[in-house]
Protein backbone atom coordinates (compact mmCIF):
# COMPACT_ATOMS: atom_id res chain seq x y z
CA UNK A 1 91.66 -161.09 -26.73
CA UNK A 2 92.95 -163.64 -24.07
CA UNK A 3 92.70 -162.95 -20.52
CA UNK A 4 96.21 -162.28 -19.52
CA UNK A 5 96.52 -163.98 -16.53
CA UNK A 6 98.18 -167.44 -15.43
CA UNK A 7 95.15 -168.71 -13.97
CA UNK A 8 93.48 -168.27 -17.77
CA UNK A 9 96.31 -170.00 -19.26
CA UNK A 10 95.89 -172.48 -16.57
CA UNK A 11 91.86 -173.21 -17.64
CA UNK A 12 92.88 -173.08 -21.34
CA UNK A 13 95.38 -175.89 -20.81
CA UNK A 14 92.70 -177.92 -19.10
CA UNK A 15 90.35 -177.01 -21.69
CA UNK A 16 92.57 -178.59 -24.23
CA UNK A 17 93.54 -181.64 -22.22
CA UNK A 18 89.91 -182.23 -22.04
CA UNK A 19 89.61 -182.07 -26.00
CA UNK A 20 92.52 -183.88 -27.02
CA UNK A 21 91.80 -187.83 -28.36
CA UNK A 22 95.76 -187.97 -29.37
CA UNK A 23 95.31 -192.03 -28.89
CA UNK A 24 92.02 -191.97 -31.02
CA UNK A 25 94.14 -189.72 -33.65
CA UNK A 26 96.77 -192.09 -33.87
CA UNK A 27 94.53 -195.22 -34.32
CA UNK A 28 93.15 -193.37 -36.84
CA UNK A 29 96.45 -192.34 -38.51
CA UNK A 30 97.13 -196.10 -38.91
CA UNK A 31 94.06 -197.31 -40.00
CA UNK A 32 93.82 -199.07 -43.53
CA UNK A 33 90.72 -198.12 -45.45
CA UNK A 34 89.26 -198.02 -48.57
CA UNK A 35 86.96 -195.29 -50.61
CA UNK A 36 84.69 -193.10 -49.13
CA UNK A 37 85.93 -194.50 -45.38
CA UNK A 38 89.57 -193.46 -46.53
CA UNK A 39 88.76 -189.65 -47.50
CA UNK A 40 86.71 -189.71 -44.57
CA UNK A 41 89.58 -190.82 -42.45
CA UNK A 42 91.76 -187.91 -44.30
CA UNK A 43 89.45 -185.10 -43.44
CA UNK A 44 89.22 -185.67 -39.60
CA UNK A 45 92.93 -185.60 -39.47
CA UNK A 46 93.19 -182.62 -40.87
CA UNK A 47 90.40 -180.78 -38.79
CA UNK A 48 91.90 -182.02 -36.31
CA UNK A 49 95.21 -180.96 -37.13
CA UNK A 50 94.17 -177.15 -37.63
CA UNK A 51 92.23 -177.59 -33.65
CA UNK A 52 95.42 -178.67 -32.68
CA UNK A 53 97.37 -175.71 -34.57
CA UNK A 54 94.53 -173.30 -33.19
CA UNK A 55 94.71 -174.36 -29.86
CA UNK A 56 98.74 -173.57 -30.27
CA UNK A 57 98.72 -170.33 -31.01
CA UNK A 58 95.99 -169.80 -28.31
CA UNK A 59 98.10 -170.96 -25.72
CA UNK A 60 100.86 -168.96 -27.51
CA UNK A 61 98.96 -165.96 -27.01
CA UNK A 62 98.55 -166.57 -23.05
CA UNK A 63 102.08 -167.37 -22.74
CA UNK A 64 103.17 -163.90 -24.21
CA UNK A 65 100.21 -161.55 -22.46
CA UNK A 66 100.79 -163.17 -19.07
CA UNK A 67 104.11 -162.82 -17.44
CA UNK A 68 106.96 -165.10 -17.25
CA UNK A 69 106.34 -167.69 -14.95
CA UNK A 70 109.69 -167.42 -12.76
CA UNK A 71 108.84 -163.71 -12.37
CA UNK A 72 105.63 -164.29 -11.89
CA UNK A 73 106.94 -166.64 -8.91
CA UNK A 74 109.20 -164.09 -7.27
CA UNK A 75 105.91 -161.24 -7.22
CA UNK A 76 104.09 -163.71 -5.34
CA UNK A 77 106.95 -165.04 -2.88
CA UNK A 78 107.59 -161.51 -2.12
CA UNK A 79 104.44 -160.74 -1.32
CA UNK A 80 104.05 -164.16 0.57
CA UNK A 81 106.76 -162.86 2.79
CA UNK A 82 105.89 -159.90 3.68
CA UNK A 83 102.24 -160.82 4.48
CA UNK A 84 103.57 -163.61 6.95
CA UNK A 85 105.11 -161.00 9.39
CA UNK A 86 103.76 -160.71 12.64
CA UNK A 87 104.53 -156.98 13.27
CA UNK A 88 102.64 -156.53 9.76
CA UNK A 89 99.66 -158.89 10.45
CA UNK A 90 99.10 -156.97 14.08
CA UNK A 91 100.03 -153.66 11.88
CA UNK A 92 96.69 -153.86 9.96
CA UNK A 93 94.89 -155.43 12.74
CA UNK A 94 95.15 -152.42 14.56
CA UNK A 95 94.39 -150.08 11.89
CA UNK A 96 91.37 -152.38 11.61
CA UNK A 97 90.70 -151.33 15.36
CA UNK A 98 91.12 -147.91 15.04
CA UNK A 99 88.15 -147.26 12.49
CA UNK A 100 85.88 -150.46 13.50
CA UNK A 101 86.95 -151.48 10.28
CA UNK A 102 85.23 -155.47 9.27
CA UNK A 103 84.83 -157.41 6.45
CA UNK A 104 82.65 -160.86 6.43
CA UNK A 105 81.59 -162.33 9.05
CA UNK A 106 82.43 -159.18 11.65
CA UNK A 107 86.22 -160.04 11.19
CA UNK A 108 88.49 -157.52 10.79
CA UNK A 109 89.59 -156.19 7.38
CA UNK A 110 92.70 -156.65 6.32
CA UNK A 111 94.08 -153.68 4.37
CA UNK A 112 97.75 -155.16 4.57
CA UNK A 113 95.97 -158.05 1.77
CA UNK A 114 94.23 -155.39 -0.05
CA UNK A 115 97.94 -153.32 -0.56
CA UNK A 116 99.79 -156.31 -1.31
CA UNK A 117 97.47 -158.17 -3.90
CA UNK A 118 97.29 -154.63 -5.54
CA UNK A 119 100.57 -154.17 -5.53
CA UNK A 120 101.18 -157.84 -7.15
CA UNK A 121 98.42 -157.20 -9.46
CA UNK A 122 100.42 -153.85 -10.82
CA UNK A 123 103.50 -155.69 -11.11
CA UNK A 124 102.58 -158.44 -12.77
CA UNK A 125 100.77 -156.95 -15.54
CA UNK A 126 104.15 -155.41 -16.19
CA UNK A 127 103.60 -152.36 -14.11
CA UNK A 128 107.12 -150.17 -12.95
CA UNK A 129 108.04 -150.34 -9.27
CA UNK A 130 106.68 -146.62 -9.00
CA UNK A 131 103.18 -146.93 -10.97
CA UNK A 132 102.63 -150.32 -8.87
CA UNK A 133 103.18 -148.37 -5.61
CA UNK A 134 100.63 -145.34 -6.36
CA UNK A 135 97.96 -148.13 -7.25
CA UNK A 136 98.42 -149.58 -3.79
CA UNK A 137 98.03 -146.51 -2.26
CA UNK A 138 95.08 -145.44 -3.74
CA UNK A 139 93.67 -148.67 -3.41
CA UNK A 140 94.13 -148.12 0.47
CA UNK A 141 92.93 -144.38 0.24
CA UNK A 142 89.88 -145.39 -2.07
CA UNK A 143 89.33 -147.90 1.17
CA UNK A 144 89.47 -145.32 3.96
CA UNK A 145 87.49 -142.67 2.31
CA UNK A 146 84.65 -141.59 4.34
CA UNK A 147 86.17 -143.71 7.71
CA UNK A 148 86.78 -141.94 10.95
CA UNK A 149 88.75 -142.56 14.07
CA UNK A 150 86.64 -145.21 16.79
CA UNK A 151 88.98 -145.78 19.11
CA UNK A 152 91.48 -143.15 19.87
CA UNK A 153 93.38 -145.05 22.03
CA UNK A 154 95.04 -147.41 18.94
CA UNK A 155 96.38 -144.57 17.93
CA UNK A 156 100.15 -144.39 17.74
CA UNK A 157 102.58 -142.52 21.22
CA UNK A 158 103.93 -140.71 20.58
CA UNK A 159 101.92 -139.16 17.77
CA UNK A 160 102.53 -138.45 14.30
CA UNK A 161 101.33 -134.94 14.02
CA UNK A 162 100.46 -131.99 16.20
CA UNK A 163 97.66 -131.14 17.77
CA UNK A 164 97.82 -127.47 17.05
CA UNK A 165 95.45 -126.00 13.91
CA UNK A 166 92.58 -128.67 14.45
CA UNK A 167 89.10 -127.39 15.15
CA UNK A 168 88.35 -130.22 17.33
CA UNK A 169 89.67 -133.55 19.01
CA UNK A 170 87.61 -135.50 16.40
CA UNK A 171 89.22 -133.74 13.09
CA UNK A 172 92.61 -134.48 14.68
CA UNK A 173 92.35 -137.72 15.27
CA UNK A 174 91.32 -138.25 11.60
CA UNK A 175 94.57 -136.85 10.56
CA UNK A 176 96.58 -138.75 12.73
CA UNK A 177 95.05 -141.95 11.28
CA UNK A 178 95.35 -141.02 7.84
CA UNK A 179 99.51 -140.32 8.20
CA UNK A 180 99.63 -143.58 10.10
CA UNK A 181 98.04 -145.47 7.13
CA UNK A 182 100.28 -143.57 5.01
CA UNK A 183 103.31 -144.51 7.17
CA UNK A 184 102.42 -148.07 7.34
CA UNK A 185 101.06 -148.89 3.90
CA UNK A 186 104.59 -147.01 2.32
CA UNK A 187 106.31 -149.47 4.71
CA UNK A 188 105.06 -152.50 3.41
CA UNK A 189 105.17 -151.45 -0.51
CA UNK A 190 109.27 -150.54 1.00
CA UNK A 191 109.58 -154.03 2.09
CA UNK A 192 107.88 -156.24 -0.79
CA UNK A 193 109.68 -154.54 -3.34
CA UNK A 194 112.95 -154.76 -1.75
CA UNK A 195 111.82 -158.49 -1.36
CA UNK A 196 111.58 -158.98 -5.06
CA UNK A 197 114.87 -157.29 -6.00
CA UNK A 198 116.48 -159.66 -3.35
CA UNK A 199 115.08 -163.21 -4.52
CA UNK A 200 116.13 -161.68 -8.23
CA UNK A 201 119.14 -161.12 -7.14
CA UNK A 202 119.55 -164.40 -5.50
CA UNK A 203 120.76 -167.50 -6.82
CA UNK A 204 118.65 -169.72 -8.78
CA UNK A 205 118.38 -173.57 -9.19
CA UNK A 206 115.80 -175.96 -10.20
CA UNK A 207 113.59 -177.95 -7.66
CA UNK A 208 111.11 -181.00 -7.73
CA UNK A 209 107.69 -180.00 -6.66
CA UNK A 210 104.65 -182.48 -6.54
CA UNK A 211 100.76 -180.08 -6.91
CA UNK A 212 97.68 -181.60 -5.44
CA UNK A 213 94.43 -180.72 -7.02
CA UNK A 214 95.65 -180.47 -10.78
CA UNK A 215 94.81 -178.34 -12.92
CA UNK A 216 95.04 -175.35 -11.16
CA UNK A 217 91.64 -173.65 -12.66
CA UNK A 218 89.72 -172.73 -9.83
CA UNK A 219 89.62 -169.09 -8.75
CA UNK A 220 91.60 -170.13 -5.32
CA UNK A 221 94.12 -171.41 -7.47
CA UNK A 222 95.07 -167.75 -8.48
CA UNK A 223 98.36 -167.42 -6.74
CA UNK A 224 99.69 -170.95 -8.33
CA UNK A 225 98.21 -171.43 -12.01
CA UNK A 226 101.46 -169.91 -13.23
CA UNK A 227 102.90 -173.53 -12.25
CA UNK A 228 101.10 -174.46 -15.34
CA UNK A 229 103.19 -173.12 -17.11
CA UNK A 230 106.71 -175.51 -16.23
CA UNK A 231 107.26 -178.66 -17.33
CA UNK A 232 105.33 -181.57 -16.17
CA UNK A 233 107.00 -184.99 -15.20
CA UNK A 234 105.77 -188.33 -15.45
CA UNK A 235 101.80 -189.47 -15.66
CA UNK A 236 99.39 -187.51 -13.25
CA UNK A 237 98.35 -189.68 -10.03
CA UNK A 238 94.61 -190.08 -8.91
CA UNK A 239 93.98 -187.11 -6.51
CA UNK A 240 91.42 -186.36 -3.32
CA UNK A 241 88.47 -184.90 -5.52
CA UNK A 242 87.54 -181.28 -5.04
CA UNK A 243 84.86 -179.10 -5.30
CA UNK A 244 83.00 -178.12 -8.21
CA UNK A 245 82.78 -173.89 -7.65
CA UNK A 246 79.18 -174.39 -9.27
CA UNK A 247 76.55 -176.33 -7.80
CA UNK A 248 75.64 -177.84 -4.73
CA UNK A 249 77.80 -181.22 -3.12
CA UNK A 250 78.96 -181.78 -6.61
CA UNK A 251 83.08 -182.70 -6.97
CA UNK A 252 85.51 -183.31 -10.20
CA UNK A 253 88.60 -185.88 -10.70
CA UNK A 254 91.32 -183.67 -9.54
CA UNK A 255 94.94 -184.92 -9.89
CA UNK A 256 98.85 -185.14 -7.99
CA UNK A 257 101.79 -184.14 -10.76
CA UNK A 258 105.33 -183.41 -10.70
CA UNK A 259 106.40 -180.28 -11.72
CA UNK A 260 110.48 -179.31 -12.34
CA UNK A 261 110.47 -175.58 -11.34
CA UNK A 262 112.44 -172.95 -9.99
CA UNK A 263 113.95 -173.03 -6.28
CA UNK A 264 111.74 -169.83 -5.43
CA UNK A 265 108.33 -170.86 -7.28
CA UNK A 266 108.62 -174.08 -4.88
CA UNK A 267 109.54 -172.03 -1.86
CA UNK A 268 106.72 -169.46 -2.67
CA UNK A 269 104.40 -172.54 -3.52
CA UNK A 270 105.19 -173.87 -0.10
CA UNK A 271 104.63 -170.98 1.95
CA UNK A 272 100.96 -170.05 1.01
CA UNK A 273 98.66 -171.16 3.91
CA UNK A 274 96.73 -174.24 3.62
CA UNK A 275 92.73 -174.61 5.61
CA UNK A 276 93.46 -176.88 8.62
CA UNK A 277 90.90 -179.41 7.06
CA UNK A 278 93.04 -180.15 3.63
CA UNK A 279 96.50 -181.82 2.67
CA UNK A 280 99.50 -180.14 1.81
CA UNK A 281 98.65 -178.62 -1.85
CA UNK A 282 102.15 -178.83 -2.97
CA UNK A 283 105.16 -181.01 -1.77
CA UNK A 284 108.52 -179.35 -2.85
CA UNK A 285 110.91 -182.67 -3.62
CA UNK A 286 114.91 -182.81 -4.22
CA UNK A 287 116.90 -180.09 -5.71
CA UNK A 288 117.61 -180.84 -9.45
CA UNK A 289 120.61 -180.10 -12.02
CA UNK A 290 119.49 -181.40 -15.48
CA UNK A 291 117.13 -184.16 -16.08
CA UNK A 292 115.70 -185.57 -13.02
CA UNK A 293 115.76 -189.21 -12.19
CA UNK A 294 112.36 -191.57 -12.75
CA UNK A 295 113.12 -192.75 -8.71
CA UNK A 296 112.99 -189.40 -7.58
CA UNK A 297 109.66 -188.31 -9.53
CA UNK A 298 108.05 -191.48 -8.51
CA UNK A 299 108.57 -191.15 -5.28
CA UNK A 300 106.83 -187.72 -4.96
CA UNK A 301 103.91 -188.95 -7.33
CA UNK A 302 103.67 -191.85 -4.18
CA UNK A 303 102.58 -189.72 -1.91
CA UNK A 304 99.78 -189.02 -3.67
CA UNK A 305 99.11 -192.41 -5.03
CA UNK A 306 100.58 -195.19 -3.84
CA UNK A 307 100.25 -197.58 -7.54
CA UNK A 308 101.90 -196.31 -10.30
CA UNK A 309 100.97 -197.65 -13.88
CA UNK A 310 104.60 -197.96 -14.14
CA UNK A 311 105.12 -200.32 -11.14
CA UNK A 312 103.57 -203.37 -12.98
CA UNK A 313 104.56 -202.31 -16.73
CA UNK A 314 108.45 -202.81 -15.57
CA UNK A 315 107.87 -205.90 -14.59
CA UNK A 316 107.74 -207.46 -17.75
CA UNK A 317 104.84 -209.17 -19.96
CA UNK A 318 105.42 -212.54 -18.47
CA UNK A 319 105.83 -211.62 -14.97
CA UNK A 320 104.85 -213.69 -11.83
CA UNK A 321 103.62 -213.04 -8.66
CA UNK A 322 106.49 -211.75 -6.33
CA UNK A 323 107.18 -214.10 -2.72
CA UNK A 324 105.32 -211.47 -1.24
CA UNK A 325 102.68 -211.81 -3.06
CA UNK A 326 102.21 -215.28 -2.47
CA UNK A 327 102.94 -215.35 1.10
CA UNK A 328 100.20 -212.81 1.47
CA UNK A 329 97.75 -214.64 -0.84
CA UNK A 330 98.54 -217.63 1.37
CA UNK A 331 97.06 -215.73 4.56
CA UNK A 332 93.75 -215.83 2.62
CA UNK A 333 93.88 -219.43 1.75
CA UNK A 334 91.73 -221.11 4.36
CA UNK A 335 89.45 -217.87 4.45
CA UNK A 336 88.41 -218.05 0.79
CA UNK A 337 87.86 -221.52 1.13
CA UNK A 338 85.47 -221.72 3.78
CA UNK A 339 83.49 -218.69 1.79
CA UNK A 340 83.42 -221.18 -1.25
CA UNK A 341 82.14 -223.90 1.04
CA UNK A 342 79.30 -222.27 2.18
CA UNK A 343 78.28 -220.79 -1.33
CA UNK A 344 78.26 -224.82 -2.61
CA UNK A 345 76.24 -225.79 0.22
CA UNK A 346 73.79 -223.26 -1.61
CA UNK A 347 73.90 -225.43 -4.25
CA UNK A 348 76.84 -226.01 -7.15
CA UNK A 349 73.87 -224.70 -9.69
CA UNK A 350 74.74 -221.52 -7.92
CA UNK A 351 78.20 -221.38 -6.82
CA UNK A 352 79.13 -218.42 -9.18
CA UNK A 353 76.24 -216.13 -8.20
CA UNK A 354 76.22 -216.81 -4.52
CA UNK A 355 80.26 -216.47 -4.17
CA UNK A 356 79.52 -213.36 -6.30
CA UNK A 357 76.76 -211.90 -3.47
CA UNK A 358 79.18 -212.80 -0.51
CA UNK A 359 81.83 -210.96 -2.23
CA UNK A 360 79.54 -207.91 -2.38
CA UNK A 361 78.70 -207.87 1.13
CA UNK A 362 82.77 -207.79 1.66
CA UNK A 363 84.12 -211.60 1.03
CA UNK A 364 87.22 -211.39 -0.34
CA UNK A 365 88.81 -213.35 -3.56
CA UNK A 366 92.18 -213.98 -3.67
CA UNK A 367 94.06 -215.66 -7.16
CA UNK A 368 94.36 -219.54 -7.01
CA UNK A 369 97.50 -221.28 -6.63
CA UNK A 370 98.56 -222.44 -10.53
CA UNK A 371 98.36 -220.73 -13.77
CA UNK A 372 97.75 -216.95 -14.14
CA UNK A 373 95.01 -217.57 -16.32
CA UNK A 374 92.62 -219.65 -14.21
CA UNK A 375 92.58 -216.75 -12.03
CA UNK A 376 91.51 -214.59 -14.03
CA UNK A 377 89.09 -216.84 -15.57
CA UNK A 378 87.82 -217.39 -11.85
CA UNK A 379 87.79 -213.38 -11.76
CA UNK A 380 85.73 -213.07 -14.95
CA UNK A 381 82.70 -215.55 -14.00
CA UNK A 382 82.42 -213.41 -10.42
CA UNK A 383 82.32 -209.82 -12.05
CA UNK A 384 79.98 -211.18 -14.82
CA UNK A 385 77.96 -212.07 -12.53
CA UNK A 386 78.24 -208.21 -11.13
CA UNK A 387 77.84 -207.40 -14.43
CA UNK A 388 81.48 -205.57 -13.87
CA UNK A 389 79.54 -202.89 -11.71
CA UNK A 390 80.81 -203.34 -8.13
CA UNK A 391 83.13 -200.73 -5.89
CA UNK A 392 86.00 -202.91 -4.59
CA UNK A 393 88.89 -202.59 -2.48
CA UNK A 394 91.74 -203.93 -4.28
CA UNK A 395 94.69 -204.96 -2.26
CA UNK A 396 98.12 -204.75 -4.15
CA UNK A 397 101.15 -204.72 -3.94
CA UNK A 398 103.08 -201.13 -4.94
CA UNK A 399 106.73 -200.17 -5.70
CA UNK A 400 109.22 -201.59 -7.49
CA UNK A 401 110.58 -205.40 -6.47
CA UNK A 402 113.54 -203.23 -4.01
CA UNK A 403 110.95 -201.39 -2.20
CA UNK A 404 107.91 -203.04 -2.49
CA UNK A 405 104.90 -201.65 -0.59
CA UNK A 406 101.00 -203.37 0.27
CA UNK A 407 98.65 -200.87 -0.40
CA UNK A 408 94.68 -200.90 -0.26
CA UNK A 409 93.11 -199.06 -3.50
CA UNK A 410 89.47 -197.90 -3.88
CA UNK A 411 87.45 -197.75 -6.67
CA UNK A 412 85.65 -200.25 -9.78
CA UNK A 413 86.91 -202.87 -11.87
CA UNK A 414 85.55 -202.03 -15.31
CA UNK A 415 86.86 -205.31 -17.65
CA UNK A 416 89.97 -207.74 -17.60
CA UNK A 417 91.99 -208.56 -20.09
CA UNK A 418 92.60 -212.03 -20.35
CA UNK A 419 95.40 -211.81 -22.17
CA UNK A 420 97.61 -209.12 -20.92
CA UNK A 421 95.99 -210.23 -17.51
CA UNK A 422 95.36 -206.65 -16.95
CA UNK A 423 92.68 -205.32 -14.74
CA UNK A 424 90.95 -202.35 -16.06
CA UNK A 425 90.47 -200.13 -12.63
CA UNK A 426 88.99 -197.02 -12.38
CA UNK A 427 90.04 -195.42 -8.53
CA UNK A 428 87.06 -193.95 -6.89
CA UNK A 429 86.62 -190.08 -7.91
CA UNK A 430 85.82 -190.50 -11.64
CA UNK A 431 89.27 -190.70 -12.52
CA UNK A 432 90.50 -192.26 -15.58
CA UNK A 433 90.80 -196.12 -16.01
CA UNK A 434 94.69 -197.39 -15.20
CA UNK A 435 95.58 -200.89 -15.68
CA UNK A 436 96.34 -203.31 -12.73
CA UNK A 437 98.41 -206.35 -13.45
CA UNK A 438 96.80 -209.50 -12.35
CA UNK A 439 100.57 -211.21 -10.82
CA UNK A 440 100.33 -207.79 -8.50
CA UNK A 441 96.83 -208.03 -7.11
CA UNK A 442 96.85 -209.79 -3.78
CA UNK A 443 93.07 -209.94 -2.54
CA UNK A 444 90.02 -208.08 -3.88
CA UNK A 445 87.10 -207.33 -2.18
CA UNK A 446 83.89 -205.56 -2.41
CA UNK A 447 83.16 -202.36 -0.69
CA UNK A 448 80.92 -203.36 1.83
CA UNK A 449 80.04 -199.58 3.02
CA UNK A 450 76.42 -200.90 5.43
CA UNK A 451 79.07 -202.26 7.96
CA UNK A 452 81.30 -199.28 8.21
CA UNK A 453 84.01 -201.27 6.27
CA UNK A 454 85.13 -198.52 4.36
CA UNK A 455 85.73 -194.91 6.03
CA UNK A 456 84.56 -191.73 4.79
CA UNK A 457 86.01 -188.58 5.30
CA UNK A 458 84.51 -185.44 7.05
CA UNK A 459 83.40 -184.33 3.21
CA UNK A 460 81.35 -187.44 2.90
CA UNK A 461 84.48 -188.61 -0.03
CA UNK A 462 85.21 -191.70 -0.45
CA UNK A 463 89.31 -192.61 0.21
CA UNK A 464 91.40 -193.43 -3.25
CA UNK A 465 93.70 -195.52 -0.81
CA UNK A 466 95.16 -196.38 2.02
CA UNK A 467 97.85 -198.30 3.60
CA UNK A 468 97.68 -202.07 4.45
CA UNK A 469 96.89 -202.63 8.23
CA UNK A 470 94.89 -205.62 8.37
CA UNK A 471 92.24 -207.97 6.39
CA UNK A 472 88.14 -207.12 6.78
CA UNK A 473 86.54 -210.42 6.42
């Protein structure tokens, strides 16, 4: 039995991401061998065809217990609307008042959350309009059994029922307050479900939306894992990092994608609040009508993450440095060779390690002037001598050769090819490798963090990136 929710489809996605090799599979599926290594080969493709094949019909199963996701969508916006009214937010405030009614941290509860995420709850799990309703309302009742009145003077003027046939002041007041919860909660349960019929009835359409902190697994992901469940557009970016919901100060890669979904998932997605201290979770983009355009997915992914694999990659294999990338490599000129100066005055025995320990404590290298290749033969000899184990700063240029940007990335060069002149570059946040073209990279310097070269956030997190402003020498 699969939990039929969005949020567990979301974690069994994730789950499945994390246990797919389809690059190792298709090595494999190539591979010429002989005898035992060949039946060997045969067998772990077909294991790991029936994993694949079991993990489809598990996700199968989620799909069909959980609701549809545009449905799903519309629950949620309606209840996102209805909870974002004033009049409703002071509305449970003061029947908060009334019975000295807190939650955590002496603030006051809010029964207007408690009615709506019931009612949602009901409706979602495929509930009718009327069953959904009497949940809610004994959810509420169930809350303000054994409560009495505090503070008469919240009560409502003029009042909702008559003093007459009440023993005493106190046994009045009680009834007053329970057919002004009444009153209030069948309000609200009025409103959100003439909020739902409304956005069904309205007209639909198909909208970009870019979702920080991918995959949406985590318990305060509830109200958006259903955004699993729509298409996903180009490569995920490098994301801020995020909390691990076990342990202490511990974090996992978390990552930016474009998602095509409907006009109201976006505007729902949009709408829930964000904590002061975080970015923007989602990002709704252009409108769409059929397949959107590579520009317009890129340049929500950007936002996120300023280098795309796919800047370099169109470029060509024989690519060269752009003007701007020369002119800026020029700047560094006179710099880098005064650094190499003093490292041979060390000795020319030692030129390689001591341009390597300057470049630790924040020098910066910047390509030679000539062929590709002695750069990156210049490159090799500094991170051998790091044994390729340094955090770096790599300044780049982004975009596409129209719109080209100078960005600063974070993170650890892990090899080079010398062949494709490719960088192997894992950003900062255990996020996976992405290559880095050589004819792009415009300085690279280590992270020297003892001098306060590199910034960390109020989370003690290291930044993935940031703009180019000016060169730390």
């Amino acid at each position: 039995m699969v939990e039929a929710s969005w949020l567990g489809y979301a974690r069994a996605v994730d789950d499945r991401s994390r246990e797919s090799d389809a690059g190792g599979m298709a090595e494999l599926e190539c591979a010429q061998l002989h005898g035992d290594l060949e039946d060997d080969r045969r067998s772990i493709l077909e294991c790991w065809a029936r994993i694949d094949e079991d993990w489809t019909r598990t996700l199968e199963a989620y799909r069909k217990s959980a609701l549809e996701p545009a449905v799903a969508s519309l629950y949620s916006a309606a209840c996102g609307r209805v909870a974002g009214r004033k009049d409703h937010r002071e509305e449970s405030k003061r029947l908060a008042t009334i019975t000295a009614d807190t939650a955590a941290y002496r603030r006051d509860y809010d029964v207007l959350e408690l009615v709506l995420s019931t009612w949602k709850a009901a409706r979602m799990s495929g509930a009718a309009p009327g069953v959904a309703r009497k949940l809610a309302v004994k959810a509420a009742r169930s809350h303000y059994r054994g409560k009495s009145v505090h503070d008469v003077s919240a009560l409502p003027e003029p009042a909702l029922t008559s003093w007459s046939g009440h023993s005493s002041p106190a046994a009045w007041a009680d009834d007053e307050f329970l057919a002004l919860w009444e009153t209030t909660v069948g309000k609200w349960l009025d409103e959100v479900e003439a909020e739902a019929v409304g956005a069904a009835e309205a007209e639909g359409g198909r909208q970009l939306l870019l979702v920080r902190g991918w995959p949406l697994t985590h318990d305060r992901d509830a109200d958006l894992a259903y955004l699993a469940a729509f298409p996903q557009l180009g490569a995920p970016v490098p994301d801020i990092a995020r909390p691990i919901e076990i342990g202490f100060l511990q974090s996992s890669p978390a990552w930016a994608v474009v998602l095509a979904v409907p006009r109201l998932a976006a505007e729902h997605a949009a709408a829930l609040p964000v904590p002061d201290e975080c970015p923007a979770r989602v990002v709704a983009g252009a409108e769409i009508k059929g397949n959107p355009s590579s520009e317009s997915v890129d340049e929500l992914l950007r936002l996120a993450y300023p280098y795309l694999p796919g800047d370099s990659a169109a470029d060509g294999p024989n690519a060269s440095p752009s003007a701007g990338v020369m002119a800026a490599r020029a700047e560094y000129s006179s710099k880098v060779s005064e650094n190499l100066a003093k490292a041979k005055a060390a000795g020319t025995d030692r030129l390689v390690e001591a341009s390597a320990e300057g470049w630790r404590r924040g020098n910066r290298w910047s390509p030679p002037a000539g062929a590709p290749d002695s750069g990156a033969r210049e490159l090799v000899a500094l991170l051998e001598a790091l044994n390729f184990n340094v955090d770096v700063e790599i300044e780049v240029e982004t975009g596409t050769p129209s719109e080209p940007g100078r960005h600063v990335l974070y993170g650890t060069i892990t090899g080079l090819d010398q062949t494709k002149l490719d960088l192997d570059f894992t950003p900062a946040g255990h996020h996976r490798t992405i290559p880095v073209r050589l004819h792009r990279v415009i300085s690279i310097a280590g992270c020297n963090y003892e001098s306060g070269a590199v910034i960390w956030n109020e989370h003690g997190d290291r930044p993935r990136w940031e703009s180019w402003k000016r060169v730390r020498w």
